[in-house]
C-alpha atoms as a PDB file:
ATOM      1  CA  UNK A   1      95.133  70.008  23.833  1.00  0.00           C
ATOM      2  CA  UNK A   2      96.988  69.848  27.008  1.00  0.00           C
ATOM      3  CA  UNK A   3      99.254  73.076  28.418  1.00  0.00           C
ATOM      4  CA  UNK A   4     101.670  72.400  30.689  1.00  0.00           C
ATOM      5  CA  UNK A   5     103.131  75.216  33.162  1.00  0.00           C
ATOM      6  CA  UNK A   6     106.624  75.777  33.590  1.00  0.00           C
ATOM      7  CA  UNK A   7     107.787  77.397  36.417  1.00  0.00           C
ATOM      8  CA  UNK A   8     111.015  79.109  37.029  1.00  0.00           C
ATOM      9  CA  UNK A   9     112.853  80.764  40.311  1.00  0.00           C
ATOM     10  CA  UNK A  10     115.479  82.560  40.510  1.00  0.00           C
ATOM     11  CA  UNK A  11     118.760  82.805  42.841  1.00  0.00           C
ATOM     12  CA  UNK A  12     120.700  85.951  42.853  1.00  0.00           C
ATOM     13  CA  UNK A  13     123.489  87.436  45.136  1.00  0.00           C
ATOM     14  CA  UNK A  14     122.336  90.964  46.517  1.00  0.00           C
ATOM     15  CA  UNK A  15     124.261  93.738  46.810  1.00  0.00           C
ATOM     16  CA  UNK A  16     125.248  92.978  50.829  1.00  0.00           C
ATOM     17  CA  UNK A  17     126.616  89.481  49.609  1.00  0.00           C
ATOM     18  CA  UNK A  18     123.862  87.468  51.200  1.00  0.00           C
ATOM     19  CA  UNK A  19     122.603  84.613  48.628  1.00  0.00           C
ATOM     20  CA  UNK A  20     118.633  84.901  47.703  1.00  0.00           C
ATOM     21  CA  UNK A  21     115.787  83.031  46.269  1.00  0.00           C
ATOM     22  CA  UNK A  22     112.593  84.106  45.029  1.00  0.00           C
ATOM     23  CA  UNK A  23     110.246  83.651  46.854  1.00  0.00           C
ATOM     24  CA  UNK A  24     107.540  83.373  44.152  1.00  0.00           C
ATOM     25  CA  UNK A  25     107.603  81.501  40.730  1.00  0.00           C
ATOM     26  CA  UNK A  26     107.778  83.134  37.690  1.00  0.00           C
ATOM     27  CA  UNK A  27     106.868  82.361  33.947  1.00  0.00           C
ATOM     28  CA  UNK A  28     109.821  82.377  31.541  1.00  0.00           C
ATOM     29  CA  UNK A  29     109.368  85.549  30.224  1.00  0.00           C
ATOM     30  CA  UNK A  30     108.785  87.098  33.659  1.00  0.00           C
ATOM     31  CA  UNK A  31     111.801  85.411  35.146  1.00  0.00           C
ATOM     32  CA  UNK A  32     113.886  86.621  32.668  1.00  0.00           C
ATOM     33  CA  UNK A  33     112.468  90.636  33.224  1.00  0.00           C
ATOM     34  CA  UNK A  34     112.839  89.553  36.935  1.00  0.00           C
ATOM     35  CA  UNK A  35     116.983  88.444  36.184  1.00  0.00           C
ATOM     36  CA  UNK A  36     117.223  92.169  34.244  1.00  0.00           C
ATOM     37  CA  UNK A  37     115.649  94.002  36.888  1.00  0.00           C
ATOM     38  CA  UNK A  38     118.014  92.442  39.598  1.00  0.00           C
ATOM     39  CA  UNK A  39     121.251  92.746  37.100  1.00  0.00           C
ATOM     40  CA  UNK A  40     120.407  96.780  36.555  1.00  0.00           C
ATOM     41  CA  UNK A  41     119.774  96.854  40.565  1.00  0.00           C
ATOM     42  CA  UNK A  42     123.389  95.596  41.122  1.00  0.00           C
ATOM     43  CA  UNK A  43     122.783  92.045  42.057  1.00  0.00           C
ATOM     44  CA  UNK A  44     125.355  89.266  40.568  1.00  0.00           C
ATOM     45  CA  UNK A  45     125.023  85.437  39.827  1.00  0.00           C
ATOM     46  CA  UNK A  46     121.263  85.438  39.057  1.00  0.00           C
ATOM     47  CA  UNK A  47     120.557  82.338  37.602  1.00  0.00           C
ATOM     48  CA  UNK A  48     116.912  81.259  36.402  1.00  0.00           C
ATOM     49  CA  UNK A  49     116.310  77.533  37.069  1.00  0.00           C
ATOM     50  CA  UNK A  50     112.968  75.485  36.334  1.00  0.00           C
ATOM     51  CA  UNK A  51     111.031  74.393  38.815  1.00  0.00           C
ATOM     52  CA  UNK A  52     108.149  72.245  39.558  1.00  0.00           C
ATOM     53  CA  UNK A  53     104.962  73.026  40.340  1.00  0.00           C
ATOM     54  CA  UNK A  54     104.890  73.670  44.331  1.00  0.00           C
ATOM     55  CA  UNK A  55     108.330  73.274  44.554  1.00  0.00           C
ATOM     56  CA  UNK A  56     109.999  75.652  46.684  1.00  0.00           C
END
């Protein structure tokens, strides 16, 4: 049986206006906690987008 990883980044507006990107990939379920986290924290347009592997 072969498992393939899926990686996911996300890209958020902060709070000062200044457009980020993580800098790390995530899981899906992580990347989603990771989109709350930054929501609750006052950041806007997170977005979680797929990635692959290495990509930056």
């Amino acid at each position: 049986m072969t498992t393939t990883m899926i990686n996911y980044r996300l890209d958020w507006t902060d709070t000062t206006g200044r457009r980020r990107t993580s800098a790390v990939a995530y899981d899906k379920t992580s990347a989603q906690d990771r989109k709350q986290r930054l929501e609750a924290d006052g950041c806007t347009n997170v977005t979680v987008r797929q990635v692959k592997p290495g990509e930056l």
